[in-house]
Protein backbone atom coordinates (compact mmCIF):
# COMPACT_ATOMS: atom_id res chain seq x y z
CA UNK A 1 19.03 -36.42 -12.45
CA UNK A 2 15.33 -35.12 -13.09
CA UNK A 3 15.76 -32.54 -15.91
CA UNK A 4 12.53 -30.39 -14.67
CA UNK A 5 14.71 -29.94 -11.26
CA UNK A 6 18.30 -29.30 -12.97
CA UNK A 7 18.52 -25.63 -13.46
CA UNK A 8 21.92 -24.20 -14.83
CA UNK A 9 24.17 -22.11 -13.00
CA UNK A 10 23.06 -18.56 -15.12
CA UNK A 11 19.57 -19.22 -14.16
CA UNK A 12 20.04 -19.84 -11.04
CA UNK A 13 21.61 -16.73 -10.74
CA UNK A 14 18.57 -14.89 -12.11
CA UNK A 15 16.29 -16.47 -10.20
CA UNK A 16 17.94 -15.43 -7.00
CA UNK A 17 18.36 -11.89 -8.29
CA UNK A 18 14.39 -11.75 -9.16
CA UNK A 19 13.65 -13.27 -5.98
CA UNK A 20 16.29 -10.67 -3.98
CA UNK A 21 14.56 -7.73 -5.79
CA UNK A 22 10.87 -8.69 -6.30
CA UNK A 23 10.02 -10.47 -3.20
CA UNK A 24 8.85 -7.87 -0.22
CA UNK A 25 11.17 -8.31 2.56
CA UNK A 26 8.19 -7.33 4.51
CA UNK A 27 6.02 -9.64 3.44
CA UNK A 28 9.21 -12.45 4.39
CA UNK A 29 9.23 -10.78 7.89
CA UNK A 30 5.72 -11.15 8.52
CA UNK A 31 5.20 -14.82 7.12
CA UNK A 32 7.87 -15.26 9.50
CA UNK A 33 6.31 -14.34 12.33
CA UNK A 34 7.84 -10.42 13.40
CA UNK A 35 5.55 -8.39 15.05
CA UNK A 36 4.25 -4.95 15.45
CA UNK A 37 5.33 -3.65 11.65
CA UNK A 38 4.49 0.03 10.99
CA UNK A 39 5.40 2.27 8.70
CA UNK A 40 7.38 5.23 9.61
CA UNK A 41 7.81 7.09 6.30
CA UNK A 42 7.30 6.25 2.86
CA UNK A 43 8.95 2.66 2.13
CA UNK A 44 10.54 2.87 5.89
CA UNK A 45 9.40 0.56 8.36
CA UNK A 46 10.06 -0.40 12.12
CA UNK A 47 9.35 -3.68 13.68
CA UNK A 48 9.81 -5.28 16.95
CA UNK A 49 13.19 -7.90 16.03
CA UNK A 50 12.31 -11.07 17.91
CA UNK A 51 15.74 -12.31 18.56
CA UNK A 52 15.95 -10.13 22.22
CA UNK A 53 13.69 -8.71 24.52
CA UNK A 54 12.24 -5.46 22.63
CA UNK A 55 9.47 -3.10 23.44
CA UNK A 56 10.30 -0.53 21.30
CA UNK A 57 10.83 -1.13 18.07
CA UNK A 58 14.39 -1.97 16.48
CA UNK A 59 14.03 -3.51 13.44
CA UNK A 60 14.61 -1.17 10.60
CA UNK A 61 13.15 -1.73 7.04
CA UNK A 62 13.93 -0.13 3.72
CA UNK A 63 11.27 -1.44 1.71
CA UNK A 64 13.22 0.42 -1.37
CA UNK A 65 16.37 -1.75 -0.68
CA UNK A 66 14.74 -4.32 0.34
CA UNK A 67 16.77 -5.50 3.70
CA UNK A 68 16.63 -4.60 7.65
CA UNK A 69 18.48 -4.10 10.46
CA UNK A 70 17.90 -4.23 14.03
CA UNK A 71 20.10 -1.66 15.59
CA UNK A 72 20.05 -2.99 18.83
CA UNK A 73 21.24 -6.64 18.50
CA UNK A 74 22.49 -6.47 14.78
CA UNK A 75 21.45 -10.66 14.69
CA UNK A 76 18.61 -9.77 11.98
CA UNK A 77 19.61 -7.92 9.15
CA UNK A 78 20.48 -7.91 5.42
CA UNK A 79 18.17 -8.81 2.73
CA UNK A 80 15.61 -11.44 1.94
CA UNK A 81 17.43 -14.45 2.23
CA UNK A 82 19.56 -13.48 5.17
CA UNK A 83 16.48 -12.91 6.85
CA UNK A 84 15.00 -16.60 6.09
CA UNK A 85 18.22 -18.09 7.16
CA UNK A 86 18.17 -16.50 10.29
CA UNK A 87 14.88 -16.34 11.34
CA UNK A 88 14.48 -20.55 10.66
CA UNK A 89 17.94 -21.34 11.55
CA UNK A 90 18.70 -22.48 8.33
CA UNK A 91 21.28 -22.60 4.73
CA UNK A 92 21.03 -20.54 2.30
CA UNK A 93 19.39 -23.52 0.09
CA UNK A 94 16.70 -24.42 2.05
CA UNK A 95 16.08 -20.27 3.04
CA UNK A 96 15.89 -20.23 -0.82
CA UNK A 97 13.13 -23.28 -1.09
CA UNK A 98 11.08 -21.82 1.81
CA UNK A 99 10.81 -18.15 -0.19
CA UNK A 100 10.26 -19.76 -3.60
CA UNK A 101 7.33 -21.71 -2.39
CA UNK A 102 5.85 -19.07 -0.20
CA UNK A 103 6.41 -16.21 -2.77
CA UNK A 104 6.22 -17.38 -6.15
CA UNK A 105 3.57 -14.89 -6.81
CA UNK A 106 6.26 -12.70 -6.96
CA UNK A 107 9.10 -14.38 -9.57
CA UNK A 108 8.43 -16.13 -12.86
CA UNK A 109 8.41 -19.78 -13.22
CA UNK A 110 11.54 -20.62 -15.56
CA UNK A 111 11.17 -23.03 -18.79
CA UNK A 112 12.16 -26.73 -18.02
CA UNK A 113 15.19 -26.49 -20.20
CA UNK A 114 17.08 -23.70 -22.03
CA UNK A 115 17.61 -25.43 -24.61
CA UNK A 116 13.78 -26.08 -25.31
CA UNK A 117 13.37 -22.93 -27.68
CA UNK A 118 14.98 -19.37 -28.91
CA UNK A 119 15.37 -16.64 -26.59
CA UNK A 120 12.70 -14.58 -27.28
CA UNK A 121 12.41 -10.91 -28.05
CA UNK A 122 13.00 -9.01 -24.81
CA UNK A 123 8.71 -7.88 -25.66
CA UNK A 124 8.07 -11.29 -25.26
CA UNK A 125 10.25 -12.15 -22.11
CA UNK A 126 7.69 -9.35 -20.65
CA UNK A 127 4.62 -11.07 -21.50
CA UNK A 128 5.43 -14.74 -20.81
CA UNK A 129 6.66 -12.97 -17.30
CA UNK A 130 3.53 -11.13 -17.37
CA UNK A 131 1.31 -14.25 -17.80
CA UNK A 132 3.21 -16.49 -15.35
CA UNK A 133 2.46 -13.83 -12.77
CA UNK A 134 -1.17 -13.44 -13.15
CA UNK A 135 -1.88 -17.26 -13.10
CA UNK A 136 0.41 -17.77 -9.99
CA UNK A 137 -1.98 -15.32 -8.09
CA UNK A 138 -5.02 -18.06 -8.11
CA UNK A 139 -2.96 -20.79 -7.05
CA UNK A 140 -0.74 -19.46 -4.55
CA UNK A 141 -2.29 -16.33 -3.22
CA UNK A 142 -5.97 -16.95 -3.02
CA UNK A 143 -7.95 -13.88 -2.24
CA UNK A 144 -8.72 -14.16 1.42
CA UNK A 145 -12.30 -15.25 2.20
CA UNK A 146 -11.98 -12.93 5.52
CA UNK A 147 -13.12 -9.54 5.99
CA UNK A 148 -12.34 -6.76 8.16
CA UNK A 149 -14.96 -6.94 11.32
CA UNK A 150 -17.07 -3.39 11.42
CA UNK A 151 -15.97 -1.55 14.63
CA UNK A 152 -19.65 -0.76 15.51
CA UNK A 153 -19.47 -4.32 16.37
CA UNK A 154 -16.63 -5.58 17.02
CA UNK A 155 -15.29 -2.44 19.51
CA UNK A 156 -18.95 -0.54 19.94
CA UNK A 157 -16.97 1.41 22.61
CA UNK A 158 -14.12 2.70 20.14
CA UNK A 159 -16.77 3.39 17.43
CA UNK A 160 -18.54 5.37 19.78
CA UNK A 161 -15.99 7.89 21.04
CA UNK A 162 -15.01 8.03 17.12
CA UNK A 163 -18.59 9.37 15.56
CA UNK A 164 -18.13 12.06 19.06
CA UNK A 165 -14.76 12.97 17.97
CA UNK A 166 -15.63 13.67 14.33
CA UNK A 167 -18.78 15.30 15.52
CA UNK A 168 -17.25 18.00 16.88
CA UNK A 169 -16.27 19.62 14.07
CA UNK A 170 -19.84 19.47 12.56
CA UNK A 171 -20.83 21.63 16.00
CA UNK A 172 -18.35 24.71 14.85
CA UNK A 173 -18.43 27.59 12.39
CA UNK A 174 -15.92 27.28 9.99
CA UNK A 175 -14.44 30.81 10.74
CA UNK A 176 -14.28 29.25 13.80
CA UNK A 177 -12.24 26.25 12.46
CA UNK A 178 -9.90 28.59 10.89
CA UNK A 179 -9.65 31.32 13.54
CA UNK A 180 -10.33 30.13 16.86
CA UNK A 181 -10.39 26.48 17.00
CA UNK A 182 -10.92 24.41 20.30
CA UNK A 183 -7.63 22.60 21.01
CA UNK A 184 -10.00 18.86 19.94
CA UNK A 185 -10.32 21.01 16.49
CA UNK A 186 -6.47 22.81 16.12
CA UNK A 187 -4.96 19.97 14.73
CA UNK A 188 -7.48 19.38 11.84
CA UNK A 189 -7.11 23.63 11.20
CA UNK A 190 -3.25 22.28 10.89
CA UNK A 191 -3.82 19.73 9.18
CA UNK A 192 -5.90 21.64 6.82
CA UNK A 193 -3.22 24.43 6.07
CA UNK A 194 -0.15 22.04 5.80
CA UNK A 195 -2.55 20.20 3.21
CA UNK A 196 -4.37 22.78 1.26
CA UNK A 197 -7.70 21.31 2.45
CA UNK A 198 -11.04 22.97 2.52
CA UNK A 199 -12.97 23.43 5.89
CA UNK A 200 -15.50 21.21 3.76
CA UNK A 201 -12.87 18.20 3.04
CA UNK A 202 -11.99 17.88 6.56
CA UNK A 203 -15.67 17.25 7.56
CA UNK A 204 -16.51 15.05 4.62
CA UNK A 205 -13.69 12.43 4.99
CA UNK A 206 -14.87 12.22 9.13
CA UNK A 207 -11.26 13.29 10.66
CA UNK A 208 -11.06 13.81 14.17
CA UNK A 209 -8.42 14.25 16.52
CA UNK A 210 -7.19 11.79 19.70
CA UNK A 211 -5.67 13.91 22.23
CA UNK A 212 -4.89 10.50 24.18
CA UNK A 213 -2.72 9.43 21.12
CA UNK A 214 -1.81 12.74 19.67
CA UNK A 215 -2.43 11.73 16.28
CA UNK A 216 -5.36 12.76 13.88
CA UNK A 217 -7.75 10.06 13.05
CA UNK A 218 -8.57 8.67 9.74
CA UNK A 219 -11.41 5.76 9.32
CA UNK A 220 -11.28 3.31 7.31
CA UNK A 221 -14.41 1.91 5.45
CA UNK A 222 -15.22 -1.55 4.00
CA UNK A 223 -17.02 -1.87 0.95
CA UNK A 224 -20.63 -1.10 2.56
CA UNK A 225 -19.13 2.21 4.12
CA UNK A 226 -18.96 0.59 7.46
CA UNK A 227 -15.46 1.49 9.92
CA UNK A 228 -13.37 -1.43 9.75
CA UNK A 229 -10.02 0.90 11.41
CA UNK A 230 -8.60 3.44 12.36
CA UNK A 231 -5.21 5.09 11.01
CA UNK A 232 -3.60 7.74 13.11
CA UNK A 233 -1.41 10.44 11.32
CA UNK A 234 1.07 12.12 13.51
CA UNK A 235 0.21 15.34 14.83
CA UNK A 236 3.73 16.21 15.96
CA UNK A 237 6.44 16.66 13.24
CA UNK A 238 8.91 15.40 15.50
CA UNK A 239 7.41 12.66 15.60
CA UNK A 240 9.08 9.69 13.23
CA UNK A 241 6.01 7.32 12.51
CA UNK A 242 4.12 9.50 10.26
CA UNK A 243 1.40 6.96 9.94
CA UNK A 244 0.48 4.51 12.53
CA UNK A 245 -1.63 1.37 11.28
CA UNK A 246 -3.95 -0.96 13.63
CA UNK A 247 -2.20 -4.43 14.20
CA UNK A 248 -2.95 -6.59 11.52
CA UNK A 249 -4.88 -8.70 14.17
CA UNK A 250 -7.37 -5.07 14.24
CA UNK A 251 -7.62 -4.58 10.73
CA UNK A 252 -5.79 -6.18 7.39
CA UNK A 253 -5.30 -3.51 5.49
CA UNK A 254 -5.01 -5.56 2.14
CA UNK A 255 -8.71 -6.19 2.01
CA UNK A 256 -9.88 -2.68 2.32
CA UNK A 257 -9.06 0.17 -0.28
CA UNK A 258 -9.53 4.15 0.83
CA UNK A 259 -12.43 5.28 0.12
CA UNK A 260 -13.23 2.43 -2.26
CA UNK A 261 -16.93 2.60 -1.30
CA UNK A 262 -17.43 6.23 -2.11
CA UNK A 263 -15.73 5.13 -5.83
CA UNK A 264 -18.19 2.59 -5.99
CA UNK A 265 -21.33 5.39 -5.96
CA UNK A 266 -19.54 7.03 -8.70
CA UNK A 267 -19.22 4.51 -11.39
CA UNK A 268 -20.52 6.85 -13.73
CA UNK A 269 -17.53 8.66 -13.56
CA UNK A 270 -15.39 5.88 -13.67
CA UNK A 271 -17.15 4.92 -17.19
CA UNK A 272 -16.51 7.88 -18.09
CA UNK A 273 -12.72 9.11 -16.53
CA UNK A 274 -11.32 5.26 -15.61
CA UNK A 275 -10.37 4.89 -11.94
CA UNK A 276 -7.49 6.72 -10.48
CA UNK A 277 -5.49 4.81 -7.85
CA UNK A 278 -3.24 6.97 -5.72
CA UNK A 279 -1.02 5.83 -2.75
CA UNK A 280 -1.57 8.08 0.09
CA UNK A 281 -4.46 9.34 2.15
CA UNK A 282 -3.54 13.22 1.14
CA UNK A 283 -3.45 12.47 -2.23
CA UNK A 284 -6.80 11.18 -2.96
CA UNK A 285 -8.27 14.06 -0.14
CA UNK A 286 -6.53 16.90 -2.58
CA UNK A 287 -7.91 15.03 -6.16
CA UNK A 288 -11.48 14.79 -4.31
CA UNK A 289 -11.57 18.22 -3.12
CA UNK A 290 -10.62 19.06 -6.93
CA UNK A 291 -13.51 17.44 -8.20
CA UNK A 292 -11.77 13.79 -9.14
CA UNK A 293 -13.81 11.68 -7.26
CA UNK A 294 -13.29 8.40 -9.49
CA UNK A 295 -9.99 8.42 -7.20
CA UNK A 296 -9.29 6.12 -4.78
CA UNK A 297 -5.75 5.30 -2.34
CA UNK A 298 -4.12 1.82 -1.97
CA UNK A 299 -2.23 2.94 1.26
CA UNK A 300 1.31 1.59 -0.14
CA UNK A 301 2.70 1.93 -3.80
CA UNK A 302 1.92 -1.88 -4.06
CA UNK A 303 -1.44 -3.70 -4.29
CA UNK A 304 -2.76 -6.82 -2.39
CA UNK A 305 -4.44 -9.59 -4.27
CA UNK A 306 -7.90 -8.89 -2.63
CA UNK A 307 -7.33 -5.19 -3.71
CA UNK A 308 -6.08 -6.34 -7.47
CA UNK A 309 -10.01 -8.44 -7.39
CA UNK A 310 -12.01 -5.30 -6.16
CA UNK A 311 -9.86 -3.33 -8.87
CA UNK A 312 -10.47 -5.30 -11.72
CA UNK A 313 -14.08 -6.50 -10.99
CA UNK A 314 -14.94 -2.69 -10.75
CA UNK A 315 -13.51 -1.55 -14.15
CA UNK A 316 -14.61 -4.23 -15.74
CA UNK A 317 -17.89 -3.82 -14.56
CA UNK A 318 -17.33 -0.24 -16.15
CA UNK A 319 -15.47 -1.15 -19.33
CA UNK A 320 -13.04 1.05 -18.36
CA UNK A 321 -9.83 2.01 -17.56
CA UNK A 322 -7.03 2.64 -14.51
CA UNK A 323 -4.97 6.15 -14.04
CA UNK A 324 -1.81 4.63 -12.25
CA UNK A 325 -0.92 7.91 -10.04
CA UNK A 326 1.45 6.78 -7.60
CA UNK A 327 4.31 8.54 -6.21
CA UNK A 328 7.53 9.89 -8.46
CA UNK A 329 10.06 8.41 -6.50
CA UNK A 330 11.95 4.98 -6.44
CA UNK A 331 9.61 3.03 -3.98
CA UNK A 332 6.24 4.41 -6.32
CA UNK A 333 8.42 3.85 -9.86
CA UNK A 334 8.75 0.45 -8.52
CA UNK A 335 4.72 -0.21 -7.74
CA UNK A 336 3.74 1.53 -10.84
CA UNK A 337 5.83 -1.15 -12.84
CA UNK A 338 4.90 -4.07 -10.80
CA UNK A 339 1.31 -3.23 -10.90
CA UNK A 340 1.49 -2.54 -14.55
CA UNK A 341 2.36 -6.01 -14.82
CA UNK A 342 -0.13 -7.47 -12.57
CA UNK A 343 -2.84 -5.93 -14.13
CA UNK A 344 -2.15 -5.09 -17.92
CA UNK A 345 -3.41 -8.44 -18.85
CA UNK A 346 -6.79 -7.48 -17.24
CA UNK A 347 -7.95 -4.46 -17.58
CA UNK A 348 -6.20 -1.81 -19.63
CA UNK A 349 -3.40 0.52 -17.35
CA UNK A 350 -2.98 4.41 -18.08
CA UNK A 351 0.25 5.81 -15.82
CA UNK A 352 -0.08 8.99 -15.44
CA UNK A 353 2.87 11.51 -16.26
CA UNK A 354 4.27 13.73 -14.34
CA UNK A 355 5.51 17.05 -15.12
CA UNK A 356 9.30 18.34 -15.09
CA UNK A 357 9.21 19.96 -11.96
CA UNK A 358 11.47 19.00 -8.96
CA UNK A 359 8.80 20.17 -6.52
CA UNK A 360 6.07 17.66 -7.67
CA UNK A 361 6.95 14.09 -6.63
CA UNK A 362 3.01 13.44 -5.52
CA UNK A 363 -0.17 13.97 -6.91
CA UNK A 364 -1.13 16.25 -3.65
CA UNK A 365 1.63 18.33 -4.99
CA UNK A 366 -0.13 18.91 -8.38
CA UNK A 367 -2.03 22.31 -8.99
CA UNK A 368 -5.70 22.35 -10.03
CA UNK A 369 -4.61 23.19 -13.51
CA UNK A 370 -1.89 20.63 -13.74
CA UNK A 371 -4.19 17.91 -12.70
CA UNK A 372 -7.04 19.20 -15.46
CA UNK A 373 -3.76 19.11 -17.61
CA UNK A 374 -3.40 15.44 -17.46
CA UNK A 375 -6.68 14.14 -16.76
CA UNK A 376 -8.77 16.26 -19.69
């Protein structure tokens, strides 16, 4: 027997329960080929189950549990492995070799024996996790050489009818915008009121409104502050997907950050404040429109590798600091751990309390005097 492969059995029992809880079944889905993944609420997805013939989606995902479900067939569903078995017609031992090469980023490598030192202190088990982590991410997930193709070139047409849209505001008084929109401007005014955002915000992060897809439109900027996407927010409550993401084939969202380029102009700030990472779109429009413009939004309460680069390069460039200000719920409790990890080793990590109120769960939800509370 080769003693680097023999594990025993307690080991293997917390490897599978690191792997079961730390490994994205989203990420498994996707590596395994399922389609047409949006999210539909925070840590709630919808996917197109390739196991029958489906054009609209019916492959639910609870990123928080981590499993799925297709309600139409019921073939696909459970967690991580289940999904791995199924999807390559498979056991559960090679389902577990296919997700511990492919994800390792995600789980610690275990020592060679058990036997080969102490347990350590439970401080220690944290670091040595810590440090496995970060060196997995060079070896097996390189940051992408790719980028995101700028839309003024890659879809002039789409780019076009995008600077007319958002142009239209620019055209109208703002007691107009408030009182008497046109029905191209209404849902912005909406928009504005359900969010607590000036007439001034709207205009300076370029929303504008697709009556085709009845969904307001939020662009997405690469590094230089070209449009590399478009994300469409739902205009009608009713209407489940809240946010609806290009394909990935459009526009990987895991090499851009939100308003990332803007952050970069204000490094002066970030010297002087650190750089505040948010999840959503809302969040970083209300700490902007406060005057917090070291702020920028990851888009998910997790971070990609090429995001993790542009991150660390940044603050190190500015000797400074993050403010982790995700979400206080499971799903953003969750990211603000993992990403503690991920990065503590780099750069130094500030999370960001929040206060004892029921009603604040986001950083949108946080008064002007609450956020000069925590920040000053």
């Amino acid at each position: 027997m080769n003693p680097t492969k023999w594990k025993p059995k307690e080991e293997l029992m917390d490897e599978k329960n690191e792997m079961k809880k730390n490994i994205p079944i989203v990420e498994v889905l996707k590596s395994l080929g399922v389609s047409g993944i949006v999210e539909t609420s925070p840590g709630r997805f919808k996917a197109l189950c390739p196991l029958h013939e489906d054009h609209s989606p019916s492959l639910h995902i609870d990123a928080e549990k981590n499993v799925c479900n297709c309600v139409v067939c019921g073939k696909l569903k459970g967690d991580i492995f289940s999904v791995a078995m199924t999807l390559k017609k498979t056991g559960f031992g090679e389902a577990v070799k296919y997700l511990r090469k492919n994800f390792s980023a995600y789980i610690s490598s275990p020592s060679a024996s058990p036997a080969s030192s102490p347990k350590p202190p439970a401080i220690e088990q944290v670091a040595n996790h810590v440090r496995t982590e970060i060196s997995s991410l060079g070896v097996v997930s390189p940051v992408r050489k790719e980028e995101n193709a700028p839309l003024a070139a890659a879809q002039p047409k789409l780019y076009g009818a995008i600077k007319d849209r958002s142009s239209k505001i620019h055209k109208i008084p703002e007691e107009e915008f408030w009182n008497n929109p046109p029905p191209l401007i209404a849902p912005l005014r909406n928009l504005a009121r359900e969010k607590g955002l000036t007439f001034e915000t709207v205009k300076y992060f370029g929303l504008s409104y697709s009556q085709q897809e009845n969904r307001v439109q939020i662009p997405i900027y690469n590094d230089q502050g070209e449009i590399v996407g478009l994300v469409g927010r739902r205009n009608n409550p009713e209407d489940e997907i809240k946010y609806k993401f290009p394909q990935e084939r459009f526009l990987r969202k895991g090499l851009e950050i939100y308003w990332f380029h803007e952050a970069l102009k204000n490094q002066g700030l970030i010297k002087k404040h650190g750089l505040t990472l948010v999840e959503g779109f809302s969040d970083l429009w209300k700490l902007w429109q406060n005057g917090y413009k070291n702020t920028v939004a990851l888009m998910w309460n997790r971070t990609a590798p090429d995001q993790e680069r542009k991150i660390v390069e940044l603050v190190k460039e500015c000797k400074s600091w993050i403010n982790l200000f995700l979400d206080n719920n499971e799903a953003g409790r969750l990211g603000q751990v993992e990403i503690t990890e991920r990065l503590i080793t780099k750069i130094p990590v500030r999370v960001i309390p929040y206060p004892e109120d029921p009603q604040v769960t986001e950083p949108e939800h946080f008064s002007g005097a609450q956020l000069k509370a925590v920040f000053n």
